[in-house]
Protein backbone atom coordinates (compact mmCIF):
# COMPACT_ATOMS: atom_id res chain seq x y z
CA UNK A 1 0.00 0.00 0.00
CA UNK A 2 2.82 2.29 0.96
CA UNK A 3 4.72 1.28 -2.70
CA UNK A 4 1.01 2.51 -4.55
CA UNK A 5 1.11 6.03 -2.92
CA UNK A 6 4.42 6.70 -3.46
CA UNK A 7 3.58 5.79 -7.20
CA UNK A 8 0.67 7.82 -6.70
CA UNK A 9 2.37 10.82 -5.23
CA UNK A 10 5.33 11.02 -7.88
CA UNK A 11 2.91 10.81 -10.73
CA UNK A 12 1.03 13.99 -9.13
CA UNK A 13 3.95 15.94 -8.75
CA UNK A 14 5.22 15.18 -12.15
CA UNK A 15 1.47 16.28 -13.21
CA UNK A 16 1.34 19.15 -11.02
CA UNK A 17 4.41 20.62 -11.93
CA UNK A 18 4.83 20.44 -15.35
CA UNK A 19 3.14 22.55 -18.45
CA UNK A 20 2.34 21.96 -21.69
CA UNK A 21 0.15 18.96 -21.20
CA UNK A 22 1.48 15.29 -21.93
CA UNK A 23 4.61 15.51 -23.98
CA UNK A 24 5.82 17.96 -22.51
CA UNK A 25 5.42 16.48 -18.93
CA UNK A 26 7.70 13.36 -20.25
CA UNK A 27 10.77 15.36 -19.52
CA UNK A 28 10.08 15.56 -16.11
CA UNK A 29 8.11 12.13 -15.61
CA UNK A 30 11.50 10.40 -16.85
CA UNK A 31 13.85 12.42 -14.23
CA UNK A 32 11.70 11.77 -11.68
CA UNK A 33 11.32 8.29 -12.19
CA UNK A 34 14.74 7.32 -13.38
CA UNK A 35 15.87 9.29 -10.05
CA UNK A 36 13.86 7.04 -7.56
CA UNK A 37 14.82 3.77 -9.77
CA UNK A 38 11.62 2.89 -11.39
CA UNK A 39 12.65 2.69 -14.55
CA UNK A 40 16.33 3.22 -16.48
CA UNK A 41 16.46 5.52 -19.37
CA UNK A 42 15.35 2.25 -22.03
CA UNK A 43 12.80 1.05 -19.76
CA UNK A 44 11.24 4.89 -20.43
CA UNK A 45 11.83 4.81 -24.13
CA UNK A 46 10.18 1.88 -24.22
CA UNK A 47 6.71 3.03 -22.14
CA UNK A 48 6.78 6.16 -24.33
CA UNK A 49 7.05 3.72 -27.93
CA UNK A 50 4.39 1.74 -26.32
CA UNK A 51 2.10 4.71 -24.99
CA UNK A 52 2.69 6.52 -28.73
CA UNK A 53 1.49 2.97 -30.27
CA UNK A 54 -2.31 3.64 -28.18
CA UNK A 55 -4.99 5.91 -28.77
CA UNK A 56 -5.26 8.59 -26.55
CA UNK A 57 -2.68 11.21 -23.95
CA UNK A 58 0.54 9.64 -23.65
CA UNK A 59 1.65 11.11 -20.33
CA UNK A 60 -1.56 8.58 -18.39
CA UNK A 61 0.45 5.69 -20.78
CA UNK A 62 3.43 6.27 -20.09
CA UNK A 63 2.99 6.54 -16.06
CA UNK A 64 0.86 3.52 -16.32
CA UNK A 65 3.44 1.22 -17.95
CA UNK A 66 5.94 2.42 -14.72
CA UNK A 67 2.79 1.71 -12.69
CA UNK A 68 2.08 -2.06 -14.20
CA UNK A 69 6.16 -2.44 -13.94
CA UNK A 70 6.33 -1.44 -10.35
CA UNK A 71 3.26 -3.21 -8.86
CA UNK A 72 0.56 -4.70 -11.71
CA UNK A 73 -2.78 -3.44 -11.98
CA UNK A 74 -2.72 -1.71 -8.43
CA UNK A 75 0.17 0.06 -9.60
CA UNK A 76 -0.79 1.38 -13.54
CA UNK A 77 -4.00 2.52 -11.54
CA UNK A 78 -2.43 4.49 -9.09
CA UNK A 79 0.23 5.74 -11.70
CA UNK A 80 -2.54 6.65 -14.23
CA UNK A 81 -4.61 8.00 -10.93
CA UNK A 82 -1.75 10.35 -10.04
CA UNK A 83 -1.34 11.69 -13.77
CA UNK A 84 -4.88 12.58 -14.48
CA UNK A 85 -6.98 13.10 -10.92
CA UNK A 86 -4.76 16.19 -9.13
CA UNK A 87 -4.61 18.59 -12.79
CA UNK A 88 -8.41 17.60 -13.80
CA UNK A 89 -9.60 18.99 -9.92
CA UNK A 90 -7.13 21.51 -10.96
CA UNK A 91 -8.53 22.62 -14.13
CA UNK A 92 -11.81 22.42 -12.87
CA UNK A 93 -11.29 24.85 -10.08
CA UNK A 94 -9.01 27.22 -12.70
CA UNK A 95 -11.43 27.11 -15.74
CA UNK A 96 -13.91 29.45 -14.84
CA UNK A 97 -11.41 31.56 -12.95
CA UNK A 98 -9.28 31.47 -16.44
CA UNK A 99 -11.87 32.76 -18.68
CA UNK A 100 -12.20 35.70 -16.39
CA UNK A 101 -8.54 37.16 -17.04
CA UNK A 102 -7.80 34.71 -20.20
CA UNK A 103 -7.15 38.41 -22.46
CA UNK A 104 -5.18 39.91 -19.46
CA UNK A 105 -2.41 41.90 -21.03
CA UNK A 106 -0.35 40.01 -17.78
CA UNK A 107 -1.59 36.51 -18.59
CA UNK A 108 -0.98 36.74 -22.38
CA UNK A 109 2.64 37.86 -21.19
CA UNK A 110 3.20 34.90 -19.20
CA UNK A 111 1.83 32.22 -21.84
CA UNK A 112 3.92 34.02 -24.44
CA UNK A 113 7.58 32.95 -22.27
CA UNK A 114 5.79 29.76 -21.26
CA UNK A 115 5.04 28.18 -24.47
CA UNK A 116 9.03 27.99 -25.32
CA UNK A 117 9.92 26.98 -22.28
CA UNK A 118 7.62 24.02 -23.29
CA UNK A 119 9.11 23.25 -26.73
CA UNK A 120 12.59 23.42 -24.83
CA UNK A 121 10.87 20.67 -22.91
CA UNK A 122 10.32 18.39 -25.69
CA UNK A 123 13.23 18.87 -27.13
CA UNK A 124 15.66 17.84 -24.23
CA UNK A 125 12.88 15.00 -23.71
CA UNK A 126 13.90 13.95 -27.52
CA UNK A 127 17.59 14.34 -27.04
CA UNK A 128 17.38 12.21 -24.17
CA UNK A 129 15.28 9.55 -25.68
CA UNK A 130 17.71 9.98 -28.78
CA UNK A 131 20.71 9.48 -26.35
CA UNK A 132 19.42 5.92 -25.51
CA UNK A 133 17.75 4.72 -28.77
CA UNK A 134 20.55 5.67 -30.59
CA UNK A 135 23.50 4.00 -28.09
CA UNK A 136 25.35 7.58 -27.57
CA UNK A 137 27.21 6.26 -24.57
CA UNK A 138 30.01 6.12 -27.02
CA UNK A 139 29.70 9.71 -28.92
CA UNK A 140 27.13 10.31 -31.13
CA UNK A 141 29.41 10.03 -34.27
CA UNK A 142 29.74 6.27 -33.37
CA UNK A 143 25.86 6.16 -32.66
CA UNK A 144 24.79 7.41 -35.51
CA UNK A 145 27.71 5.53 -37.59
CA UNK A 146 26.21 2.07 -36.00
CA UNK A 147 22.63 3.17 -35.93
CA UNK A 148 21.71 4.36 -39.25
CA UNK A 149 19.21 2.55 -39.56
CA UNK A 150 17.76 4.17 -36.51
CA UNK A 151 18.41 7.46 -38.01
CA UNK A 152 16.82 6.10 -41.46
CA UNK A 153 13.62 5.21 -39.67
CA UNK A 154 13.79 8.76 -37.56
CA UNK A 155 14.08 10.87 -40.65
CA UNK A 156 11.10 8.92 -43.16
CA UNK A 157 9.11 9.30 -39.66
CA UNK A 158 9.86 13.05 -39.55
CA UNK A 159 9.07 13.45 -43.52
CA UNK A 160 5.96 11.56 -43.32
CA UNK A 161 4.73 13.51 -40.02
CA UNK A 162 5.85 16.80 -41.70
CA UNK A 163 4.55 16.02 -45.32
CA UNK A 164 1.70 13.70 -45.42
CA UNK A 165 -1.56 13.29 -43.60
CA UNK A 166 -0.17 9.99 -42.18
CA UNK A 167 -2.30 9.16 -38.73
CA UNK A 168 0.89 8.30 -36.06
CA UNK A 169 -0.51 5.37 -35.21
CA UNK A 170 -0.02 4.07 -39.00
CA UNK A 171 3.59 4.94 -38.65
CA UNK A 172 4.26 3.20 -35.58
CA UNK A 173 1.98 -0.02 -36.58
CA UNK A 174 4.58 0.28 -39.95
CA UNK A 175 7.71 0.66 -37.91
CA UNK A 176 6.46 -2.17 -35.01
CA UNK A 177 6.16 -4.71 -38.55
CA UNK A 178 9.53 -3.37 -39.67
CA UNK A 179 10.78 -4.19 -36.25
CA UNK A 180 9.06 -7.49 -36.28
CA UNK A 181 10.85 -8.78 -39.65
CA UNK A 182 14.03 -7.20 -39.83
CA UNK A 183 15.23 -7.19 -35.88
CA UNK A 184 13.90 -10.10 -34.47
């Protein structure tokens, strides 16, 4: 019981305390739960390939899969609990107060330095993620020498996101069946 609020807890601080909704709160899910020893920095590339392959927010996924790792069904429950309850009661509460002062001069201020701040988020969360899926331990030139195929698959994924109407899901089902006949 004392293992499921822990999970509990850590999931609601990751929630509470970071912006930008899902993705962006992967940055801070992954230090948080790499720091207590959840999870290792593959075991969290792999939750967020799996969460990315579902329907639906990925940040709930992703603390689920810790959850289910940590302590099975209990666990994903309290891990998806901890995500979603504490910012829902949260936006609740702020919702009505928010379309009050939503065209404040001082609002629109803060939400203009906010919303990079966010995109710096996702982008150390990628460089991270790209630090382990790649194998960078040994210098990226290495990593990217031994992984091109990894790189292959990370640029046609960022062409067809950019350039065609492609639904994700279709592009992870494709790269899942890749994986399935050429790694295995």
């Amino acid at each position: 019981m004392l293992l499921l609020w822990k999970i509990f807890v850590l999931f609601s601080r990751v929630a509470l305390f970071s912006w930008g909704g899902g993705p962006a709160s992967l940055a801070l899910m992954q230090r948080e739960a790499t720091a207590v020893g959840w999870v290792n920095a593959e075991e969290f590339a792999d939750a967020v390939a799996v969460g990315n392959a579902l329907p639906g927010p990925i940040a709930p996924q992703v603390s689920a899969y810790i959850g289910y790792k940590l302590a099975g069904i209990p666990g994903a429950t309290a891990a998806a609990a901890g995500t979603v309850l504490p910012t829902t009661i949260l936006m609740l509460i702020m919702v009505a107060f928010f379309f009050s002062i939503k065209d404040s001069p001082n609002v629109k201020a803060m939400l203009k330095a906010v919303r990079p701040v966010v995109v710096g988020m996702l982008i150390w969360t990628a460089y991270d993620m790209g630090y382990t899926v790649f194998g960078a331990k040994q210098g990226w030139q290495s990593a990217l020498t031994t992984g091109w195929d990894k790189v292959i698959l990370t640029l046609i994924t960022v062409g067809l996101l950019t350039y065609t109407p492609i639904n994700p899901a279709i592009i992870v089902a494709g790269a899942a069946m890749i994986g399935f006949l050429v790694y295995r």
